[in-house]
PDB file of N, CA and C in Angstrom:
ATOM      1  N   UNK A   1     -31.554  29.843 -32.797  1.00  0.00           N
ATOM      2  CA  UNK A   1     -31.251  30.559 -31.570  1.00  0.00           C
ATOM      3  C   UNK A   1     -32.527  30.650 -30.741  1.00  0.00           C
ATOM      4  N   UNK A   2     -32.111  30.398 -29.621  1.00  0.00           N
ATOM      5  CA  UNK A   2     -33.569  31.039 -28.581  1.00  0.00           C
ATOM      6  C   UNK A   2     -33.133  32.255 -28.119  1.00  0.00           C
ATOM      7  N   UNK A   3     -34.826  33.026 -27.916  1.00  0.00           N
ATOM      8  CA  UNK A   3     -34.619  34.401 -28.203  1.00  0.00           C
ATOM      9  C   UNK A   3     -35.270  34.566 -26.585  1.00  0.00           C
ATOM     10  N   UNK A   4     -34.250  35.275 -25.647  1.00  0.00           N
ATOM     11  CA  UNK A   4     -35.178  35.232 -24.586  1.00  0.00           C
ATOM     12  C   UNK A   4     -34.837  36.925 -24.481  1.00  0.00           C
ATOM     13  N   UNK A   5     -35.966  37.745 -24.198  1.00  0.00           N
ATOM     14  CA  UNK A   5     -37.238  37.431 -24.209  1.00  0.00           C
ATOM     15  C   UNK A   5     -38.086  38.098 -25.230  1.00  0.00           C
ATOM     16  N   UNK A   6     -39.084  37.532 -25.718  1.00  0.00           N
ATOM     17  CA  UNK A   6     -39.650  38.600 -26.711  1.00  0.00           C
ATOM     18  C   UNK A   6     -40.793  39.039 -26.003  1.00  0.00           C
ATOM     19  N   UNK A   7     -40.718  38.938 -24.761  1.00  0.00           N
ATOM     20  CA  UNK A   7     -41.954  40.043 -24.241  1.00  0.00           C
ATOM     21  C   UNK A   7     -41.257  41.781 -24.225  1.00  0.00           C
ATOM     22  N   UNK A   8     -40.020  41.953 -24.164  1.00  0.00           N
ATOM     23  CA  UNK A   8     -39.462  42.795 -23.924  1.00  0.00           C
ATOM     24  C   UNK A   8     -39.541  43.699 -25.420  1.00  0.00           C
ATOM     25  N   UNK A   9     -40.166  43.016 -26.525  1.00  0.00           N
ATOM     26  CA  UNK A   9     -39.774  43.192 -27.949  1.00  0.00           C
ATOM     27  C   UNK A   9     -41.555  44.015 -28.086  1.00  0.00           C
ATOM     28  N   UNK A  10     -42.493  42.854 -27.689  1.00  0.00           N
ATOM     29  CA  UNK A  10     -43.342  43.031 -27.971  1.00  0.00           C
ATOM     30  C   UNK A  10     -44.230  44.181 -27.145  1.00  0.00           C
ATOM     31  N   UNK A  11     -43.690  44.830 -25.886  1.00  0.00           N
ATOM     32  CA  UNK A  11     -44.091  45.829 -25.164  1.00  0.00           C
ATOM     33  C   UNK A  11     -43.583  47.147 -25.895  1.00  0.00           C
ATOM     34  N   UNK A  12     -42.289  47.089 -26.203  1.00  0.00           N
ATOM     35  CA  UNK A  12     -41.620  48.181 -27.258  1.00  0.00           C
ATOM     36  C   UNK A  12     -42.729  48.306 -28.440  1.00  0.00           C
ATOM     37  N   UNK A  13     -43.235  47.506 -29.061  1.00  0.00           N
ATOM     38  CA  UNK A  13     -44.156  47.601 -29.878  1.00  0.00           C
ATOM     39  C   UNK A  13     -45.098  48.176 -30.127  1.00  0.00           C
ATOM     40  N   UNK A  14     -45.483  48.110 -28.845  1.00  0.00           N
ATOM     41  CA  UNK A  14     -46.833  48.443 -28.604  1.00  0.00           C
ATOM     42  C   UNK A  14     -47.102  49.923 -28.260  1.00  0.00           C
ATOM     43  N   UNK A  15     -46.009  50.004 -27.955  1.00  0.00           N
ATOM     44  CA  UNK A  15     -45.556  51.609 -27.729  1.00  0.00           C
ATOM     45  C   UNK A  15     -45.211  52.266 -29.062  1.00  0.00           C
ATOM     46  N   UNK A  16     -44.466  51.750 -29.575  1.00  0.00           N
ATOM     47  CA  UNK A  16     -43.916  52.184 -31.255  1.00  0.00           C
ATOM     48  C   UNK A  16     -44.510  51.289 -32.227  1.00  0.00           C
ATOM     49  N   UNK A  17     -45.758  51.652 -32.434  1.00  0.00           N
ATOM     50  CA  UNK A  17     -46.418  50.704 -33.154  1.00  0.00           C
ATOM     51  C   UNK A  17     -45.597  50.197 -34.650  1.00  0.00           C
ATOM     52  N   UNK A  18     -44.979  51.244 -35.593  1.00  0.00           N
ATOM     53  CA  UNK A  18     -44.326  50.904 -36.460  1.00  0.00           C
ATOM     54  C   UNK A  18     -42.815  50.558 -36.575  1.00  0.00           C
ATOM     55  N   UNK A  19     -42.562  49.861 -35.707  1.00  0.00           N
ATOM     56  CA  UNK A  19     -41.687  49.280 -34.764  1.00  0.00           C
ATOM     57  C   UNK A  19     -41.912  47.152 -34.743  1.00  0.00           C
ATOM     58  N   UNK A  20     -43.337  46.884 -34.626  1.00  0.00           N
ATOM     59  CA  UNK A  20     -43.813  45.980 -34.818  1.00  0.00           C
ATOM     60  C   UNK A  20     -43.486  45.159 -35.916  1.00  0.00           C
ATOM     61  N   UNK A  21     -43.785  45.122 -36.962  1.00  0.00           N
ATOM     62  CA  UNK A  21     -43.274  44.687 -37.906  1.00  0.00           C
ATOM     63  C   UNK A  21     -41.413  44.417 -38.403  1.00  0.00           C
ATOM     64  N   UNK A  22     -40.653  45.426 -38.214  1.00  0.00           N
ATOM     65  CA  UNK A  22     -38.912  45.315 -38.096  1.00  0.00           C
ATOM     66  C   UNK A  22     -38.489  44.701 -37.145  1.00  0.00           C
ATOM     67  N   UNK A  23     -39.179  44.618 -35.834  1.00  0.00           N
ATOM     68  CA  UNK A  23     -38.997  43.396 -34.859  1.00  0.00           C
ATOM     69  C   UNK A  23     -39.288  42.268 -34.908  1.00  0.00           C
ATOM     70  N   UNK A  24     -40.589  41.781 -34.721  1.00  0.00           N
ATOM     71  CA  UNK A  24     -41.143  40.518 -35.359  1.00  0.00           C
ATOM     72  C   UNK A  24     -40.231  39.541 -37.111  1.00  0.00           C
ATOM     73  N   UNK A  25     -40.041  40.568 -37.592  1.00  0.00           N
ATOM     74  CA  UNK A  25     -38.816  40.077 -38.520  1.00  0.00           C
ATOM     75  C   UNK A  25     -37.835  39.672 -37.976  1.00  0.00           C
ATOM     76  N   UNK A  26     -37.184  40.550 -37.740  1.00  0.00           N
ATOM     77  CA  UNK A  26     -35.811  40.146 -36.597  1.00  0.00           C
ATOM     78  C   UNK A  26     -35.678  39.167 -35.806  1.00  0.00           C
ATOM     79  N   UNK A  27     -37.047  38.532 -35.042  1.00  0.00           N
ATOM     80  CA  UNK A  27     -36.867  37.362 -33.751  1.00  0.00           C
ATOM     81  C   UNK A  27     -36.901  36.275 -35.249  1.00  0.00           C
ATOM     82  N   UNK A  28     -37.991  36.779 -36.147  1.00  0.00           N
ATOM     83  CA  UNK A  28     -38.279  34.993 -36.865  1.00  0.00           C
ATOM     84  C   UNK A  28     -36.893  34.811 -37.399  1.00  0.00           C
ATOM     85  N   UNK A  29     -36.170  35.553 -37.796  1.00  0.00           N
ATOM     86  CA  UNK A  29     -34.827  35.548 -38.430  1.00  0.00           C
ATOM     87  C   UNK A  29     -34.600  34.794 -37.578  1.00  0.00           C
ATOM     88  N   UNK A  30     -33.813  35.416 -36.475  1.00  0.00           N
ATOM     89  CA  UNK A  30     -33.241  34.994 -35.283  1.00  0.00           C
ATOM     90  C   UNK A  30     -33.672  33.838 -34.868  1.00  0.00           C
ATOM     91  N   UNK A  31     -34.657  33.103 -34.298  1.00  0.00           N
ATOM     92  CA  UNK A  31     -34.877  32.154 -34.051  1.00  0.00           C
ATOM     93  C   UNK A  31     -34.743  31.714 -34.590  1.00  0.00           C
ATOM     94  N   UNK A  32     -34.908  30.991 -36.202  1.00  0.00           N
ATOM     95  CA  UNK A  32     -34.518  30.313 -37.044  1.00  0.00           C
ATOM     96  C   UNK A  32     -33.058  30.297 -37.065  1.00  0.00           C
ATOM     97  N   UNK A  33     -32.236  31.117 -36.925  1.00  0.00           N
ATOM     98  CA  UNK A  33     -30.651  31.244 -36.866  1.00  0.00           C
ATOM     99  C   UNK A  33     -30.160  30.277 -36.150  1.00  0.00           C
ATOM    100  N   UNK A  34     -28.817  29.702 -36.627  1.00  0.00           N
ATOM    101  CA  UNK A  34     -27.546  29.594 -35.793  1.00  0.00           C
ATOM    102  C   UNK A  34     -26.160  29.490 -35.831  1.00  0.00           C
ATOM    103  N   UNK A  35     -26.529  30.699 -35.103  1.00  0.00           N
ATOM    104  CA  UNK A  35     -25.166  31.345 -35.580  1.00  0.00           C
ATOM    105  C   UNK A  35     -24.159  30.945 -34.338  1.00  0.00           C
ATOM    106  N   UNK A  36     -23.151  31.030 -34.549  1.00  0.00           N
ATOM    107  CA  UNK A  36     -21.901  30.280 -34.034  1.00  0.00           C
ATOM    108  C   UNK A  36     -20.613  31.312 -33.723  1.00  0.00           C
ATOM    109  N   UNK A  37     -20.622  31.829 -34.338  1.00  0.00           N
ATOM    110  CA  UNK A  37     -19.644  33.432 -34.412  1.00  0.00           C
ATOM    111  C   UNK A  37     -20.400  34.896 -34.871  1.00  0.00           C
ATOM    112  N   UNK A  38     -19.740  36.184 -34.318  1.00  0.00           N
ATOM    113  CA  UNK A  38     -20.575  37.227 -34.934  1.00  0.00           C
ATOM    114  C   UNK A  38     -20.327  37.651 -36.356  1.00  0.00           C
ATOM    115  N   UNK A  39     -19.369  36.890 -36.925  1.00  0.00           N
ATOM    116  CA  UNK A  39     -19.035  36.590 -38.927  1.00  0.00           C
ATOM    117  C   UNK A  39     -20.840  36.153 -39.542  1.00  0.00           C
ATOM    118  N   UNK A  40     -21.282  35.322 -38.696  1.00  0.00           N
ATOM    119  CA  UNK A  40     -22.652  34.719 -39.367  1.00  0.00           C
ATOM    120  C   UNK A  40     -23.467  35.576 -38.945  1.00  0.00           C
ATOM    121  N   UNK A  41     -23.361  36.882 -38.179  1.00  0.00           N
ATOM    122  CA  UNK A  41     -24.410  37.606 -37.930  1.00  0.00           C
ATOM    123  C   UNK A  41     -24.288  38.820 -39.151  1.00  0.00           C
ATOM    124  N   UNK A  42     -23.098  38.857 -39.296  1.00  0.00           N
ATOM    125  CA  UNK A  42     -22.657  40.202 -40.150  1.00  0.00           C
ATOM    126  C   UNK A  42     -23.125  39.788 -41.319  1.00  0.00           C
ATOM    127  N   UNK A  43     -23.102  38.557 -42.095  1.00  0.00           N
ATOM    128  CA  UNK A  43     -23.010  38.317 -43.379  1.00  0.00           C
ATOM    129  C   UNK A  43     -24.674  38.299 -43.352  1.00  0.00           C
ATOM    130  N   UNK A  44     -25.602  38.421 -42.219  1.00  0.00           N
ATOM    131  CA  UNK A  44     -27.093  38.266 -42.889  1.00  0.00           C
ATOM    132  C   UNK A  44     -27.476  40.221 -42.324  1.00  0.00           C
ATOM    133  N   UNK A  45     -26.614  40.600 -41.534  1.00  0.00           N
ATOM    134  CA  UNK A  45     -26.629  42.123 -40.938  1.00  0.00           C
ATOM    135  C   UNK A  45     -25.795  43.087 -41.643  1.00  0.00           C
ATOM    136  N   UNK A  46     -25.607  43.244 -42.558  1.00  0.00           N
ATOM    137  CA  UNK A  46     -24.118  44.023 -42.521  1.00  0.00           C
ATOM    138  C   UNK A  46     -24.397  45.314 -41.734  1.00  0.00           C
ATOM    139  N   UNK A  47     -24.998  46.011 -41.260  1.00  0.00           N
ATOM    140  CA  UNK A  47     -24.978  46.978 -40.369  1.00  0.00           C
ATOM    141  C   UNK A  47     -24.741  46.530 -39.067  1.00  0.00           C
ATOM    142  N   UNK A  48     -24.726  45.268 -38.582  1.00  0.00           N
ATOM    143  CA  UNK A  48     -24.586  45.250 -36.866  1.00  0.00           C
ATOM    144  C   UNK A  48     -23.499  45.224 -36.452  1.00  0.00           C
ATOM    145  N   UNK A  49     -23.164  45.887 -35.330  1.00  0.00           N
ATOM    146  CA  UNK A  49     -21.945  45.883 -34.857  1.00  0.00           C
ATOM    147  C   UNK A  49     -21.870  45.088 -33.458  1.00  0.00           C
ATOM    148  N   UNK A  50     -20.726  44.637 -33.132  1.00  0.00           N
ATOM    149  CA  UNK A  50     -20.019  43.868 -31.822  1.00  0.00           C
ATOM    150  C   UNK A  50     -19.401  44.721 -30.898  1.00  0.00           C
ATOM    151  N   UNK A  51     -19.799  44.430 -29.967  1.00  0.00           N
ATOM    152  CA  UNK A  51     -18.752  45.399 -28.542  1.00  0.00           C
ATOM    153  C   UNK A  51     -18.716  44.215 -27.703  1.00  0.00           C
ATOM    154  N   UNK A  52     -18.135  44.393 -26.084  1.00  0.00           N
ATOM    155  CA  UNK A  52     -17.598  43.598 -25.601  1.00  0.00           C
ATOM    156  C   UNK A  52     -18.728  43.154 -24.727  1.00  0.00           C
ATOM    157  N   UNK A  53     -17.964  41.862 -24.617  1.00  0.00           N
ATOM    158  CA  UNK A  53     -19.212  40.937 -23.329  1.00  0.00           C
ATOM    159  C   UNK A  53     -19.889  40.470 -24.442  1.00  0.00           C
ATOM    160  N   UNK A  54     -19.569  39.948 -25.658  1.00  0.00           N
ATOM    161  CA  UNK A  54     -20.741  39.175 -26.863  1.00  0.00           C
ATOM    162  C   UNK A  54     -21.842  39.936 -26.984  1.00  0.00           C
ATOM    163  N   UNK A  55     -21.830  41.256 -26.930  1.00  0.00           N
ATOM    164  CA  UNK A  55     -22.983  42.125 -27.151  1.00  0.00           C
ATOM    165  C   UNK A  55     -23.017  42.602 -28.483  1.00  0.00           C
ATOM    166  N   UNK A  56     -24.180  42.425 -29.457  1.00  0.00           N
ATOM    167  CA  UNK A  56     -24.359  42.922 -30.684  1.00  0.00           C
ATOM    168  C   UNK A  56     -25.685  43.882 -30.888  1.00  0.00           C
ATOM    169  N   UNK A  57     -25.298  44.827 -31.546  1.00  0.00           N
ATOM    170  CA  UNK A  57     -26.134  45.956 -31.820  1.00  0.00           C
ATOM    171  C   UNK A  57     -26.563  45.621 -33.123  1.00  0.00           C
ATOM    172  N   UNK A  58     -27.776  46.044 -33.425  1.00  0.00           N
ATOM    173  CA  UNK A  58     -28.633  45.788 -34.274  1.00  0.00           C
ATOM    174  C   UNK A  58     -29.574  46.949 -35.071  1.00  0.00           C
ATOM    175  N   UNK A  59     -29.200  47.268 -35.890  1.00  0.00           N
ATOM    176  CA  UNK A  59     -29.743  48.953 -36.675  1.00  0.00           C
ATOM    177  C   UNK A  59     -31.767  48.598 -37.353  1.00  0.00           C
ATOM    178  N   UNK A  60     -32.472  48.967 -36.485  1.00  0.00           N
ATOM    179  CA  UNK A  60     -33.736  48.047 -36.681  1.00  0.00           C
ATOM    180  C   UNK A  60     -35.014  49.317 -37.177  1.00  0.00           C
ATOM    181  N   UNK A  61     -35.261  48.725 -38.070  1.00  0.00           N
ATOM    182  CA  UNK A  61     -36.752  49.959 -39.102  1.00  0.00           C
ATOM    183  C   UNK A  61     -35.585  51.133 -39.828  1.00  0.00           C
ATOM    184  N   UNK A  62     -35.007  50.758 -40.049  1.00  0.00           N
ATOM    185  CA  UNK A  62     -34.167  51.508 -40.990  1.00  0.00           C
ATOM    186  C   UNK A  62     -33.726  52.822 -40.244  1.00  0.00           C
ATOM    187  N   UNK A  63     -32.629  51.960 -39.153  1.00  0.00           N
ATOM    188  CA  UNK A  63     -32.016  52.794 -38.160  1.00  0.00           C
ATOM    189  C   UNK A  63     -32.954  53.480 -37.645  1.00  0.00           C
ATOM    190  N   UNK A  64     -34.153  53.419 -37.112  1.00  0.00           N
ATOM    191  CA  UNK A  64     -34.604  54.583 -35.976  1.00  0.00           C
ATOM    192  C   UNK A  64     -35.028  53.855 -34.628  1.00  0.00           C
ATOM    193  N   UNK A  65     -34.801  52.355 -34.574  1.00  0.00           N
ATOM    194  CA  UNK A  65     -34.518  51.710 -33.438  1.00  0.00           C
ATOM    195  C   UNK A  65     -33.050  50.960 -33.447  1.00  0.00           C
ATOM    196  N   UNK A  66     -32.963  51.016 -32.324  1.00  0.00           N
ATOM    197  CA  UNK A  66     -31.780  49.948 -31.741  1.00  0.00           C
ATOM    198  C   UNK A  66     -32.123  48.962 -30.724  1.00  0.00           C
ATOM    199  N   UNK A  67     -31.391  47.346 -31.322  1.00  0.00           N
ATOM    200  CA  UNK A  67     -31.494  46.174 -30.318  1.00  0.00           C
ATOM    201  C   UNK A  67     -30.321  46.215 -29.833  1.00  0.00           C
ATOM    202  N   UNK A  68     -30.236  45.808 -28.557  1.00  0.00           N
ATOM    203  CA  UNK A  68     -28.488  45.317 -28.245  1.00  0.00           C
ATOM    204  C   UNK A  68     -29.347  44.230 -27.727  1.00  0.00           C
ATOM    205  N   UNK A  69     -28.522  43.129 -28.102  1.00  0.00           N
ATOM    206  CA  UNK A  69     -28.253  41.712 -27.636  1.00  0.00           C
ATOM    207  C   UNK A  69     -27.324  40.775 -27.457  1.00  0.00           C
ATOM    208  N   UNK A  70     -26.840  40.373 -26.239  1.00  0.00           N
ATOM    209  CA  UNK A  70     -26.441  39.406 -25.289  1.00  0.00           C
ATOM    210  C   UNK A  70     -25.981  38.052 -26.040  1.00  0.00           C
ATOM    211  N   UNK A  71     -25.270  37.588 -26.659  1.00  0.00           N
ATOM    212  CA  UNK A  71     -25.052  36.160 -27.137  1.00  0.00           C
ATOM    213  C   UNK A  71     -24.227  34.870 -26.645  1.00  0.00           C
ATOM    214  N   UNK A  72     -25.062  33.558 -26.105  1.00  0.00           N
ATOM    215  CA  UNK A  72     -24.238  32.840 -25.630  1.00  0.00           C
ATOM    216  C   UNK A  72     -24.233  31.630 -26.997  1.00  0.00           C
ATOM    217  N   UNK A  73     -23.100  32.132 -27.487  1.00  0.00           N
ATOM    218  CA  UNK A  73     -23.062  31.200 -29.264  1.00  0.00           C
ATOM    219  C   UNK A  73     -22.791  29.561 -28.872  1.00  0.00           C
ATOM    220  N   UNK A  74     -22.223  28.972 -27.455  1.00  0.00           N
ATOM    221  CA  UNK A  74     -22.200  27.679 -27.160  1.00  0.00           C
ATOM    222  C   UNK A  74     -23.814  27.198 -26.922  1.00  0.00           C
ATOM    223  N   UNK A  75     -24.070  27.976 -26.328  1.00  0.00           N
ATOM    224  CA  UNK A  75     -25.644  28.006 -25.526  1.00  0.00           C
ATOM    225  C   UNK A  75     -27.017  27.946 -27.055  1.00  0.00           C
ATOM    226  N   UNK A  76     -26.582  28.589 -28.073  1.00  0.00           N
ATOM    227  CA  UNK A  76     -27.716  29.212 -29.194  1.00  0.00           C
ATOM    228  C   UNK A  76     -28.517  30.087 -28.206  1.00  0.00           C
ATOM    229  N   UNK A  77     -27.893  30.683 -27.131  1.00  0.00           N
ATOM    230  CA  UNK A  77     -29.563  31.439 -26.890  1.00  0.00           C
ATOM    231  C   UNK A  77     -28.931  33.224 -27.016  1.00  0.00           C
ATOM    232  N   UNK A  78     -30.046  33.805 -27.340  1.00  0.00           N
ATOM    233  CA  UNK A  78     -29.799  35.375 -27.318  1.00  0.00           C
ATOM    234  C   UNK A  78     -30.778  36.082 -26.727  1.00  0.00           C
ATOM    235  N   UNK A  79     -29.973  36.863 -25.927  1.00  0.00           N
ATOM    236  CA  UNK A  79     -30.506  37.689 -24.821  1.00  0.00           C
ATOM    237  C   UNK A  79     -30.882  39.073 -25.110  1.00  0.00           C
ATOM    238  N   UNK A  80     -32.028  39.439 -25.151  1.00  0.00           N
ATOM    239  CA  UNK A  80     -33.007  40.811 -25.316  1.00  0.00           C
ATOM    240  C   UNK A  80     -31.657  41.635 -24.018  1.00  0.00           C
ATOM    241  N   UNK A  81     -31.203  42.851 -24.398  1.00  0.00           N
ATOM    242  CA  UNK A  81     -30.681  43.861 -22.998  1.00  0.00           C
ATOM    243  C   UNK A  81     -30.883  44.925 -23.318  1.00  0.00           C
ATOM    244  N   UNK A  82     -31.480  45.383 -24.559  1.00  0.00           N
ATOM    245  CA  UNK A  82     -32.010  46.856 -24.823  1.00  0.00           C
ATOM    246  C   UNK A  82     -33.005  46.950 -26.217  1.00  0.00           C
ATOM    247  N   UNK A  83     -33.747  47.563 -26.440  1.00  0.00           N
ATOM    248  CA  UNK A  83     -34.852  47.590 -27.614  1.00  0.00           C
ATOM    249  C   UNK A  83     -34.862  49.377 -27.125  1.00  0.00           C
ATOM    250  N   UNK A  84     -35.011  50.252 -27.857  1.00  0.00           N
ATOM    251  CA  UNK A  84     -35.880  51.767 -27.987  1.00  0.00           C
ATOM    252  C   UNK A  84     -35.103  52.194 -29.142  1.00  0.00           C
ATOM    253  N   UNK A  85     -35.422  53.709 -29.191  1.00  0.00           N
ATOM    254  CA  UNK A  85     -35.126  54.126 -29.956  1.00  0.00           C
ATOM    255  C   UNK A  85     -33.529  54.768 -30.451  1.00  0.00           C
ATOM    256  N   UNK A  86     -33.253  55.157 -31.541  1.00  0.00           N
ATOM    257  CA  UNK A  86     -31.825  55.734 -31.527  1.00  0.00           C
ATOM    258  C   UNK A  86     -31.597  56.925 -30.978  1.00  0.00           C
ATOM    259  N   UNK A  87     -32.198  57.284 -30.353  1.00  0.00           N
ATOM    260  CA  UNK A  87     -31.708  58.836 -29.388  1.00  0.00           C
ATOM    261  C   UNK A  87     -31.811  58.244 -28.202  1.00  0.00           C
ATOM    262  N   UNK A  88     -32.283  57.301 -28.034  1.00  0.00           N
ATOM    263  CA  UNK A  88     -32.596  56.431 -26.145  1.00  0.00           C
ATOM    264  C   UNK A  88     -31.542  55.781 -26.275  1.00  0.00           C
ATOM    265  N   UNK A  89     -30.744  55.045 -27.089  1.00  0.00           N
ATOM    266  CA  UNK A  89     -29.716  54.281 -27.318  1.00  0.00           C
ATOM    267  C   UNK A  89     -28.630  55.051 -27.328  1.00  0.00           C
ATOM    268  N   UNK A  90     -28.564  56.207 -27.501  1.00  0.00           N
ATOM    269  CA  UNK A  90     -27.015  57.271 -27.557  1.00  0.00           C
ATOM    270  C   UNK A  90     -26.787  57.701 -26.157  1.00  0.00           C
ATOM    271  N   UNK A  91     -28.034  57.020 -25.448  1.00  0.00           N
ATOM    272  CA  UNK A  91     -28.203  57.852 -23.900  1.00  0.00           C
ATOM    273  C   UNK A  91     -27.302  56.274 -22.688  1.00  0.00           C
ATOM    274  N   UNK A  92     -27.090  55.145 -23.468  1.00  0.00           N
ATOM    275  CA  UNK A  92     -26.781  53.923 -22.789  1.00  0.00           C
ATOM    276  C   UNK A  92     -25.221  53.445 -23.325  1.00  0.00           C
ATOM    277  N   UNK A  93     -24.527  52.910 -22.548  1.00  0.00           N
ATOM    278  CA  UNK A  93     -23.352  51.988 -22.515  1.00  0.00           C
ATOM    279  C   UNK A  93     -23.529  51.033 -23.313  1.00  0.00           C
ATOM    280  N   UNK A  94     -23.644  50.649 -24.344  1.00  0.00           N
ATOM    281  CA  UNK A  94     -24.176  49.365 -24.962  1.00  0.00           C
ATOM    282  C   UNK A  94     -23.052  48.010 -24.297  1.00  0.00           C
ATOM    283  N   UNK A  95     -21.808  48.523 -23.859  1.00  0.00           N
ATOM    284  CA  UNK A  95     -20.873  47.576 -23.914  1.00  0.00           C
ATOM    285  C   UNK A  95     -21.669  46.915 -22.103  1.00  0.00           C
ATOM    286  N   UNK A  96     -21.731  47.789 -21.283  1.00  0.00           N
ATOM    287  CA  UNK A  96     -22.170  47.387 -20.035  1.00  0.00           C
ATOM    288  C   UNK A  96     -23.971  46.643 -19.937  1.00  0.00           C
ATOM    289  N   UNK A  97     -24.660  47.411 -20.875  1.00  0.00           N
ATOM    290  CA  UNK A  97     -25.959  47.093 -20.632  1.00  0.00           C
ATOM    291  C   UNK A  97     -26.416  45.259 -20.426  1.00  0.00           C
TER     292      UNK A  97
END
């Protein structure tokens, strides 16, 4: 998968320093991935969930961040649309973001 963007990953970081490491996991995963349906995301996630518009949520540092990301599974590419934390994430639409 291409991961656009991981500047958006790596500014979160820098802010949540222990944050760094559960992300940087996540893109090498991810980039290395290809996944084709959200069945191949679940079976390496079992915590992520799907909402609408190919948007998948992502439970990240042992649930105290959340990713939502954008998937065009014809395309392989996945789209960064939210990174913070789980109280910043209860505050957003995940289905619209």
């Amino acid at each position: 998968m291409h991961v656009i963007s991981r500047k958006s990953l790596r500014e979160f970081a820098a802010k949540h320093p222990p944050s760094k490491i559960p992300l940087d996991n996540w893109f090498a995963e991810a980039s290395g991935a290809k996944w084709i349906k959200f069945a191949d995301i679940k079976a390496a996630y079992r915590s992520a969930d799907v909402v609408a518009g190919n948007r998948v949520i992502f439970n990240i540092g042992g649930n105290k961040y959340r990713l939502v990301v954008k998937i065009a599974y014809k395309c392989q590419i996945v789209f960064i649309r939210f990174v913070d934390t789980h109280a910043e994430y209860d505050r957003i639409d995940a289905k619209t973001i």
